[in-house]
Protein backbone atom coordinates (compact mmCIF):
# COMPACT_ATOMS: atom_id res chain seq x y z
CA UNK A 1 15.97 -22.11 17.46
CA UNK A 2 18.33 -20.95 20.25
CA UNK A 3 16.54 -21.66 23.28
CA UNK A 4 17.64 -17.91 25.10
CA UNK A 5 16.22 -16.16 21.89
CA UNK A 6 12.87 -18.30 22.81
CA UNK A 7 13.16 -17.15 26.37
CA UNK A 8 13.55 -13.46 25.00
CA UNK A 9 10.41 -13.54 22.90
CA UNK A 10 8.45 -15.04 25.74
CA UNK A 11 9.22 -11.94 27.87
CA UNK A 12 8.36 -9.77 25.22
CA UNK A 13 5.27 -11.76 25.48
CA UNK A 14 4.78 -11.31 29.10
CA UNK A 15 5.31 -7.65 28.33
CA UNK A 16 2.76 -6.72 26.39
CA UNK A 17 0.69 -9.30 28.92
CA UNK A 18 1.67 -6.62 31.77
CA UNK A 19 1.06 -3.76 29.75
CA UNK A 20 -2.51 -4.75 29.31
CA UNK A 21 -2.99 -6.02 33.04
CA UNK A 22 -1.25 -2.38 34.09
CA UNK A 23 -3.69 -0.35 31.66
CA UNK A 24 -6.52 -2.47 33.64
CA UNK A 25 -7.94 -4.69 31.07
CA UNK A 26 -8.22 -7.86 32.75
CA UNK A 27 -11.30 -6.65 34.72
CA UNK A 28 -14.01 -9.33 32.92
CA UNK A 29 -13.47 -13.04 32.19
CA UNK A 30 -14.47 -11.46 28.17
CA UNK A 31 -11.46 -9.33 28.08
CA UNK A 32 -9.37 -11.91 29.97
CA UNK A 33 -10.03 -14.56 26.95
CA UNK A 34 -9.43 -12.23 23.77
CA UNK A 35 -6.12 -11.14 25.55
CA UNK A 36 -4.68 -14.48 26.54
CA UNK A 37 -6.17 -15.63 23.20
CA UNK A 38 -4.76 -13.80 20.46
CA UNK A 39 -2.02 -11.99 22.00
CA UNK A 40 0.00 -15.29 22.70
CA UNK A 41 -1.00 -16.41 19.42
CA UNK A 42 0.50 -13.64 17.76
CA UNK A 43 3.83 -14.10 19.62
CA UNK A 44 3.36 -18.10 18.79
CA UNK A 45 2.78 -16.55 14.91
CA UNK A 46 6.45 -14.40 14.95
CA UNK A 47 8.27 -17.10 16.66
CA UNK A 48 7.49 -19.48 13.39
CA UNK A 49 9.11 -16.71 11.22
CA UNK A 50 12.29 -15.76 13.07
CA UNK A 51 13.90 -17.97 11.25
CA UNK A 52 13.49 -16.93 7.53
CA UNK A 53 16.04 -14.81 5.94
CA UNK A 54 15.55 -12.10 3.05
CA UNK A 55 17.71 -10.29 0.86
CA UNK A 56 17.64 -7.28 2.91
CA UNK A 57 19.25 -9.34 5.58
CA UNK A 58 21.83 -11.15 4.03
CA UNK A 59 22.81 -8.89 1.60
CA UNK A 60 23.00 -5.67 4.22
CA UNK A 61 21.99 -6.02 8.15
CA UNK A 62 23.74 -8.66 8.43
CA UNK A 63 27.19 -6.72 7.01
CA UNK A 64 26.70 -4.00 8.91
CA UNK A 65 26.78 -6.39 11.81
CA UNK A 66 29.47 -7.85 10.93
CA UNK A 67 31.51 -4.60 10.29
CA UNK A 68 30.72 -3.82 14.12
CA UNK A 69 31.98 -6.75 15.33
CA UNK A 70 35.14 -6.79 13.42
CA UNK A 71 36.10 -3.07 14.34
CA UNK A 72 34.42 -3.21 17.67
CA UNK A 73 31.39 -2.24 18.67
CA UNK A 74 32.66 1.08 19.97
CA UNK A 75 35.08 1.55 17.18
CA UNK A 76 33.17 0.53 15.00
CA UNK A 77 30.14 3.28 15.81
CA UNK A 78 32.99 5.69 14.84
CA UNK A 79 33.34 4.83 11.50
CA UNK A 80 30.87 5.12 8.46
CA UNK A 81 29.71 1.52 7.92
CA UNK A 82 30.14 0.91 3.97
CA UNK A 83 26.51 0.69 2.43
CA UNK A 84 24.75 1.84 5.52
CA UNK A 85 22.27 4.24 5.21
CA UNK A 86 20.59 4.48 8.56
CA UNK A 87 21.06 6.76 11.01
CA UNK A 88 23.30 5.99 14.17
CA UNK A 89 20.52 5.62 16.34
CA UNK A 90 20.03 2.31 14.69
CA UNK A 91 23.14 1.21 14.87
CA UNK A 92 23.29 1.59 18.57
CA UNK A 93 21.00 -1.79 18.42
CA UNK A 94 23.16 -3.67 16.04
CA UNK A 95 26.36 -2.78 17.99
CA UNK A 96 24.50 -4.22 20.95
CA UNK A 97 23.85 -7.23 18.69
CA UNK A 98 27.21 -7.89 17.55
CA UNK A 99 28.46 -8.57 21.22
CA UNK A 100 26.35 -11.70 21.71
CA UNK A 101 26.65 -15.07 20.08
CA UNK A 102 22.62 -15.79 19.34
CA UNK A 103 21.82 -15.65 15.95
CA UNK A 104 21.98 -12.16 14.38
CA UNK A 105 18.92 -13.11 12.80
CA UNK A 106 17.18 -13.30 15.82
CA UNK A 107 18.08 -10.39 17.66
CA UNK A 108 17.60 -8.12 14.63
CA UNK A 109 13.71 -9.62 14.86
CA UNK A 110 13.47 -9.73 18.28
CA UNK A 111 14.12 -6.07 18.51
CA UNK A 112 11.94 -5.17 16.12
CA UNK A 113 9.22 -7.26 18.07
CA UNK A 114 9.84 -5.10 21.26
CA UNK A 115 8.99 -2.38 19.33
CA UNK A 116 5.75 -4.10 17.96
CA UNK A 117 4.48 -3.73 21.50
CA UNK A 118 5.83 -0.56 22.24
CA UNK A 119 3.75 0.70 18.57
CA UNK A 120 0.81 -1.67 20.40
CA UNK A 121 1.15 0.39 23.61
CA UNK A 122 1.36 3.44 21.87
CA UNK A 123 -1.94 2.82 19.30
CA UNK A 124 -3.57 1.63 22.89
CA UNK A 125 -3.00 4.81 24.64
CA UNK A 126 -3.59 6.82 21.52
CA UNK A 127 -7.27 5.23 21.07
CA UNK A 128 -7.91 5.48 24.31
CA UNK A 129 -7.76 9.42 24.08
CA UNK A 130 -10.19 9.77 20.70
CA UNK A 131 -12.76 6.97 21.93
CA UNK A 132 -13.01 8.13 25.66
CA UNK A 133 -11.01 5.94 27.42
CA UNK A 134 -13.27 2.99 25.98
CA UNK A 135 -11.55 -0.51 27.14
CA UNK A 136 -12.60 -2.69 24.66
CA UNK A 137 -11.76 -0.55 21.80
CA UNK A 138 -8.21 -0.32 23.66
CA UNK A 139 -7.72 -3.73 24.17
CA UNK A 140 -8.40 -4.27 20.23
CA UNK A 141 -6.08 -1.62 19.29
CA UNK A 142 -3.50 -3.07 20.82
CA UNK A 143 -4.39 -6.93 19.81
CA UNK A 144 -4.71 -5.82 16.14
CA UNK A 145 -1.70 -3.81 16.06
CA UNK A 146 0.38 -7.11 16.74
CA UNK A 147 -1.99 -8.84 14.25
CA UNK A 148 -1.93 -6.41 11.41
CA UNK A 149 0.26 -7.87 8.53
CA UNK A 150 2.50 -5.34 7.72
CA UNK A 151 3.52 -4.79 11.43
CA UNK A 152 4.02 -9.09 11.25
CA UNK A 153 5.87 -9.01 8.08
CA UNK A 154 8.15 -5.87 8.34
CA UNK A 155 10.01 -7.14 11.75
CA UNK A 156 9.53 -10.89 12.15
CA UNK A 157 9.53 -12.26 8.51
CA UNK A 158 11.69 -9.38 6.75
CA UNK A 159 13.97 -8.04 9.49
CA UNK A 160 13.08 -4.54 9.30
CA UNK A 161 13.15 -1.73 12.01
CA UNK A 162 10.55 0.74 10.69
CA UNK A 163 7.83 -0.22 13.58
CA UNK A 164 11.10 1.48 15.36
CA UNK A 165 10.38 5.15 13.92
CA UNK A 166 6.35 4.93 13.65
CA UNK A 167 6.18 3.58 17.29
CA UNK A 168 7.89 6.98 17.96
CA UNK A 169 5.86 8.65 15.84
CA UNK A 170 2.43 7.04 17.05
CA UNK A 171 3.58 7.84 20.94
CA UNK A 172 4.19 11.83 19.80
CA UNK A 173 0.58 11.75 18.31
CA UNK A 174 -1.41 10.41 21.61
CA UNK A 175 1.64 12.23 24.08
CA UNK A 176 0.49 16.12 22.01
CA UNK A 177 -3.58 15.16 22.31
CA UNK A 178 -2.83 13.65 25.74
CA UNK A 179 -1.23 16.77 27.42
CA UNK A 180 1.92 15.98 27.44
CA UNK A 181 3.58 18.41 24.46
CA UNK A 182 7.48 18.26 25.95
CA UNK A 183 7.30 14.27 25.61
CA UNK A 184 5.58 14.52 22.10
CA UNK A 185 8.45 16.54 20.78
CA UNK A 186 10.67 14.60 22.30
CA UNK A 187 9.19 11.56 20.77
CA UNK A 188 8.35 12.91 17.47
CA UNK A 189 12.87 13.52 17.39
CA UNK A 190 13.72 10.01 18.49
CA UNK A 191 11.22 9.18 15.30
CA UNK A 192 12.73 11.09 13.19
CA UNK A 193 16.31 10.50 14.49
CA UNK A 194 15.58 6.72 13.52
CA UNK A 195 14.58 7.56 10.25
CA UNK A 196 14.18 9.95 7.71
CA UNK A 197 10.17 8.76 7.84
CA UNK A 198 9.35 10.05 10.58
CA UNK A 199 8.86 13.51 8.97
CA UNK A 200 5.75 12.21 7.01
CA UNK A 201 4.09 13.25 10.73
CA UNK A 202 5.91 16.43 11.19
CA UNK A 203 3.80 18.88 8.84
CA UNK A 204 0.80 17.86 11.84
CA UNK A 205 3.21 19.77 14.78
CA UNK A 206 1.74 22.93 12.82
CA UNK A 207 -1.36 22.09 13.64
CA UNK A 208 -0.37 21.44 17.73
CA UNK A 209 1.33 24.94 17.54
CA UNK A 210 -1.86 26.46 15.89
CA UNK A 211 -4.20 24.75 18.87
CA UNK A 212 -1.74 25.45 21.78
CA UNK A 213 -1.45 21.62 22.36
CA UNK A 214 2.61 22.72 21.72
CA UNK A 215 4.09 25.84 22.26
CA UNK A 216 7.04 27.40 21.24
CA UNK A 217 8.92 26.81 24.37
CA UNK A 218 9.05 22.89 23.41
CA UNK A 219 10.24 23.71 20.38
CA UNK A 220 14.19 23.52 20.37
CA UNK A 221 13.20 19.87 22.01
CA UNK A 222 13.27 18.82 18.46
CA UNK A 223 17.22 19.84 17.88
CA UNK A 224 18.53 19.13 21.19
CA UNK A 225 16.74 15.29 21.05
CA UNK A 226 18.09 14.99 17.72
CA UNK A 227 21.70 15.69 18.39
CA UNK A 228 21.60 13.82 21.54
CA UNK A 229 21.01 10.62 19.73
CA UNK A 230 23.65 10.88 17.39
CA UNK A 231 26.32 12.57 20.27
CA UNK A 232 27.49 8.39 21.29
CA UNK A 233 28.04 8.26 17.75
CA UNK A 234 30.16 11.45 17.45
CA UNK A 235 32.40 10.57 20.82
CA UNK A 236 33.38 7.59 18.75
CA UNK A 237 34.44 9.20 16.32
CA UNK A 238 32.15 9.93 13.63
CA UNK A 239 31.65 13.83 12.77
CA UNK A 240 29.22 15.85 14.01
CA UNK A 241 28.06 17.56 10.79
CA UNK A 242 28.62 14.27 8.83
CA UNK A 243 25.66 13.01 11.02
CA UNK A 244 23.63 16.33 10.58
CA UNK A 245 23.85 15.93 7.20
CA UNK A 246 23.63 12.24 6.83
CA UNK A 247 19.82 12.66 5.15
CA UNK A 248 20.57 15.04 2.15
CA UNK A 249 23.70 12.75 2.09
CA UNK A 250 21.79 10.16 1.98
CA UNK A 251 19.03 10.92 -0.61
CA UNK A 252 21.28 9.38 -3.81
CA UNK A 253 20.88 6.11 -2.00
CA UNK A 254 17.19 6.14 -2.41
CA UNK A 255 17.20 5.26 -5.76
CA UNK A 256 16.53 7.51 -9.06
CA UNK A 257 12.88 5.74 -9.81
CA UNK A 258 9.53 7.05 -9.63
CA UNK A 259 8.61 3.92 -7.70
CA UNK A 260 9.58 1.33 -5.87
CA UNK A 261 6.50 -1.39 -5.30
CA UNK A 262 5.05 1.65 -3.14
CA UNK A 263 0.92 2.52 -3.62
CA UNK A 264 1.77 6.08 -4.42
CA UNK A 265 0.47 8.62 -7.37
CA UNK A 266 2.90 6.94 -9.40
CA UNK A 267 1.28 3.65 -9.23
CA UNK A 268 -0.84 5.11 -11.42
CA UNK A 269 0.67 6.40 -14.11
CA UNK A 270 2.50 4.49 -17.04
CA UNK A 271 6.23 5.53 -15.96
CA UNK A 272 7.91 4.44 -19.46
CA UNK A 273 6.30 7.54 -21.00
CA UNK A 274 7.69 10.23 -18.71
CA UNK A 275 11.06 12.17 -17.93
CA UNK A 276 11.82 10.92 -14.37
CA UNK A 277 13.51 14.09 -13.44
CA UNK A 278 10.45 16.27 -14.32
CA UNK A 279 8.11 13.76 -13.03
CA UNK A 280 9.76 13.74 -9.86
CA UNK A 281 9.34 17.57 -9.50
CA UNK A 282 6.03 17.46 -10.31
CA UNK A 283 5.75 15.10 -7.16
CA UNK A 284 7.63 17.59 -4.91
CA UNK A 285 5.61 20.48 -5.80
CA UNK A 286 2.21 18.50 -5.28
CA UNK A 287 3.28 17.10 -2.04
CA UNK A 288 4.03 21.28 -1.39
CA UNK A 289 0.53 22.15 -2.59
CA UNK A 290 -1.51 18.85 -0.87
CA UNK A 291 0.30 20.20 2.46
CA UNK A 292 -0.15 23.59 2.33
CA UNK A 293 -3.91 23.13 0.82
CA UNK A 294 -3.99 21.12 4.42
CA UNK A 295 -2.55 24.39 6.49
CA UNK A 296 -4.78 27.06 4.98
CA UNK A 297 -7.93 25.19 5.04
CA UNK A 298 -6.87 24.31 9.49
CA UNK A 299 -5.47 28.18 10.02
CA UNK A 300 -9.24 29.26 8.40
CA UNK A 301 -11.17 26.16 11.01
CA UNK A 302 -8.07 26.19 13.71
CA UNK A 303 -11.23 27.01 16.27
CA UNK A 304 -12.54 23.94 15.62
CA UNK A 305 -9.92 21.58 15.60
CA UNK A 306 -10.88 19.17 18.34
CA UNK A 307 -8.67 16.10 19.18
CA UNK A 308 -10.69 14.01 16.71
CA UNK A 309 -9.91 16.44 13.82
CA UNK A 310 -6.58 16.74 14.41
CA UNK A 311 -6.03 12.85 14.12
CA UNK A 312 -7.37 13.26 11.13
CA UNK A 313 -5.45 15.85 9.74
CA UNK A 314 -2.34 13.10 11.23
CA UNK A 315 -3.78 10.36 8.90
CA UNK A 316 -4.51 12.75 6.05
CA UNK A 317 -0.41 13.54 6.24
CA UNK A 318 0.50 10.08 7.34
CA UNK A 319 -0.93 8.77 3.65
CA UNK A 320 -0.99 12.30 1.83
CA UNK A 321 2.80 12.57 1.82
CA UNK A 322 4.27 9.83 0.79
CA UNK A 323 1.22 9.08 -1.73
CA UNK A 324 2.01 12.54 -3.55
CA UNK A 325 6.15 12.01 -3.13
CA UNK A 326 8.48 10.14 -5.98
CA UNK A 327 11.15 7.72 -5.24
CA UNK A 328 8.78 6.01 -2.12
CA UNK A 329 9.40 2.07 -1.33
CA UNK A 330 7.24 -0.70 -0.99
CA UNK A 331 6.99 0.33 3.87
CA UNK A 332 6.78 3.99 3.35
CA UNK A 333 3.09 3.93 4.38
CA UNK A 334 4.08 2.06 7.64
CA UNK A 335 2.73 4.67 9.71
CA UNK A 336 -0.40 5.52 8.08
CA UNK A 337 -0.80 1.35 8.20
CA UNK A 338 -1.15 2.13 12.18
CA UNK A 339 -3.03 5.47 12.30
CA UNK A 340 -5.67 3.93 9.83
CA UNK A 341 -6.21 0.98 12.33
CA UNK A 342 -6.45 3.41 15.43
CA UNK A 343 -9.44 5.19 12.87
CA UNK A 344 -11.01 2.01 12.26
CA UNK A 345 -11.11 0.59 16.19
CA UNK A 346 -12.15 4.14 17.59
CA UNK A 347 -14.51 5.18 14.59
CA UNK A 348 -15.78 1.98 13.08
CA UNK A 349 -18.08 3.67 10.63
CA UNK A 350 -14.52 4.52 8.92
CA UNK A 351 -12.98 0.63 9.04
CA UNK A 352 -12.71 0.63 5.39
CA UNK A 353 -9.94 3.57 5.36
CA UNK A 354 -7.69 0.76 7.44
CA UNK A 355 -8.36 -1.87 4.62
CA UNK A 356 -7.80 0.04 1.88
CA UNK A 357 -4.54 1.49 3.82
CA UNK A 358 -3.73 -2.06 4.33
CA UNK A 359 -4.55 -3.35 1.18
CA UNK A 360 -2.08 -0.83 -0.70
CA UNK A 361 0.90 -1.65 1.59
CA UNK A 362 0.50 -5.37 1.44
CA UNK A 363 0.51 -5.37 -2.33
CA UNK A 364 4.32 -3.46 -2.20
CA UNK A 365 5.45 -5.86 0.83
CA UNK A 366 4.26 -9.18 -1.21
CA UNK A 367 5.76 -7.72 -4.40
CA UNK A 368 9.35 -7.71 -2.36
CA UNK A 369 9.04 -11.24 -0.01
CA UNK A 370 8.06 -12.85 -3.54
CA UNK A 371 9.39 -11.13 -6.39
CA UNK A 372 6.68 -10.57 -8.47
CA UNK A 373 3.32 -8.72 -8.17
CA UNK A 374 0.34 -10.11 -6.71
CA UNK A 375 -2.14 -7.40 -8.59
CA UNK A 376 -0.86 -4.85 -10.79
CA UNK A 377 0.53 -1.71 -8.05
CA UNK A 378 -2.07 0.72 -9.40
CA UNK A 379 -5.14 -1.02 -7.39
CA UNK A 380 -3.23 -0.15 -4.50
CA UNK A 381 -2.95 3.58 -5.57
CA UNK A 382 -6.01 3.61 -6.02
CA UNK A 383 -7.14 2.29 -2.49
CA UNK A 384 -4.68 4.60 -0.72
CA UNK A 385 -6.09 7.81 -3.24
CA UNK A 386 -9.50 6.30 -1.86
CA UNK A 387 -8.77 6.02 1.84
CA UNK A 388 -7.05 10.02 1.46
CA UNK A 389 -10.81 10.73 0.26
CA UNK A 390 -12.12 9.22 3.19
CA UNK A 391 -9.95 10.86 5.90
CA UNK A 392 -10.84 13.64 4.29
CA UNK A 393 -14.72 13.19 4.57
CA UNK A 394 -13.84 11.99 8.45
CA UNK A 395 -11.43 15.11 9.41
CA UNK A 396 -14.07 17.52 7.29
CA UNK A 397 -17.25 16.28 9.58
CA UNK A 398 -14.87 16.17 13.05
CA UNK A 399 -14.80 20.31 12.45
CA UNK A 400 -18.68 20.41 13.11
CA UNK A 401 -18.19 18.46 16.71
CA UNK A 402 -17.96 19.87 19.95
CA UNK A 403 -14.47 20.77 20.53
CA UNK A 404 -11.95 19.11 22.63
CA UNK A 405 -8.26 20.37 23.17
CA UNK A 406 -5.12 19.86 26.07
CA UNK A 407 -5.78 19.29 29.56
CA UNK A 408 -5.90 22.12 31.52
């Protein structure tokens, strides 16, 4: 492997390494060995997959790539990319890309393993707020997070980017219950901005309105965030309402089918017996009704949402949504994969809600990477309609705690 790619993914390494010797958890010889244990073995883990390729790669990142280097990277930004469906934000990264000679390969994963300890950092902080600032519980939020498998397989075996969007997404959650609500919306934009995902989370900014933890002020963060990100995009040339409305452009490309290798409500039904139009607005409507179910029964307790109950109500959405939504792929659940493991570390009496969340994503990703189905997909709808049960149960008996809301 290209020895400066090596060099790169060894400072990513040292990274995370500083991030956890800045939040102070080198203190005991204890936390000094899990650290210099597993995280370099999770780094030594990625570096033996950089080098596989998938479909996805060859077949699209690596034309879009291309297409920026041809046109230049600047010119190129100006121009809709043929077959690209992401949102410019993205693209900023691959334009960066297509000026070096390493590997595309490599740089696509590499980038996505930054953001594997930015998600880390973020889970850290985030557990660190609902389990009182406990280090060991932060030091295994962040170990696990670069151990969990989807986070391993989405950006160092396949070459994805969503740990891009739900490391944004994570970082809104803690910055809202940490005090910081400007920074949250901010954050919960760039999430969004990077794709269309991100709004799986943003039914849960009701909830920070309701509470005070966001006020109305911070609101048109959201807007201006969003159209920042895409303004580099729109000085190159591309249109300024042709990236506003690159999302409802963008829906056809999603794909007509009730499922694709995703743990939703549809894993569980037999799909050859029903109209896919009317089946998919049946999904709409019950993703409508699951939500606003969710907002009347927090508007009736919003006195006793405490910071514990409203990561709940996060996780409830973070699963909820897609589960109840048609047309959903095999890493739609990639942010409820990291919520459910921030449960599990802070609340261990709830663990099994992260393997069942698990469970249900892995069977999609393995159905992908090999082409044919490990177990048939409706044991995975059934663990994610299981772990929605249990967040329920776990947000439910948070209302009945003492109550805990933004700094003063």
């Amino acid at each position: 492997m290209n020895y400066r790619a090596t060099i790169l993914l060894y400072g990513e390494l040292l990274l995370a390494l500083y991030l956890l010797w800045r939040e102070g958890l080198f203190r005991t010889r204890a936390q000094q060995a899990v650290i210099l244990l597993l995280v370099p073995l999770a780094f030594a883990l990625r570096y033996c997959l950089l080098t596989y390729e998938t479909l996805d790669y060859q077949d699209w990142i690596r034309v879009w790539i291309q297409a920026l280097r041809d046109n230049g990277p600047w010119k190129g930004l100006g121009q809709e990319i043929w077959s690209c469906n992401y949102n410019v934000p993205y693209l900023y990264f691959l334009s960066l890309i297509s000026l070096s000679d390493i590997r595309d390969l490599l740089l696509v994963k590499l980038l996505s393993i930054f953001f594997d300890v930015v998600m880390a950092w973020a889970a850290m902080k985030l557990t660190g707020v609902l389990s009182g600032g406990d280090p060991v519980k932060k030091i295994f939020s962040f170990v696990l997070v670069l151990w969990l498998p989807s986070v391993v397989l989405n950006g160092a075996l396949w070459g994805q980017c969503d740990v891009i969007y739900a490391a944004f997404a994570v970082m809104a959650v803690w910055l809202a219950l940490d005090g910081h609500p400007a920074l949250s919306v901010v954050s919960i934009a760039l999430s969004v901005s990077f794709k269309l995902q991100g709004v799986f989370l943003l039914p849960v900014y009701f909830l920070f309105l309701l509470t005070g933890r966001i006020q109305w002020k911070h609101v048109p963060l959201f807007p201006v965030t969003y159209i920042l990100s895409i303004l580099p995009a729109v000085f190159a040339g591309r249109g300024l309402w042709e990236l506003l409305t690159l999302y409802i452009r963008n829906t056809s490309t999603i794909g007509d089918g009730l499922n694709y290798n995703s743990s939703s409500i549809y894993s569980l039904l037999d799909l050859s017996t029903l109209s896919s139009a009317a089946a998919a607005r049946v999904g709409f409507v019950l993703a409508f009704f699951f939500c606003s179910g969710l907002f009347v029964w927090f508007l009736l307790r919003f006195r006793d949402m405490n910071d514990r109950a409203i990561f709940g109500a996060c996780l409830l959405f973070a699963i909820g949504v897609p589960f109840c939504l048609p047309h959903m792929h095999d890493r739609y659940f990639f942010i409820a994969d990291i919520l459910s493991l921030v449960l599990a570390v802070s609340f261990p009496k709830f663990a099994l809600t992260a393997l069942g969340v698990s469970f249900g994503s892995l069977l999609g990703y393995y159905a992908y990477l090999k082409m044919q189905f490990l177990l048939p997909m409706r044991y995975g709808g059934m663990a994610m309609l299981a772990c929605l049960v249990l967040t329920l149960v776990f947000t439910a008996t948070s209302l009945d705690r003492p109550k805990s809301g933004p700094p003063a």
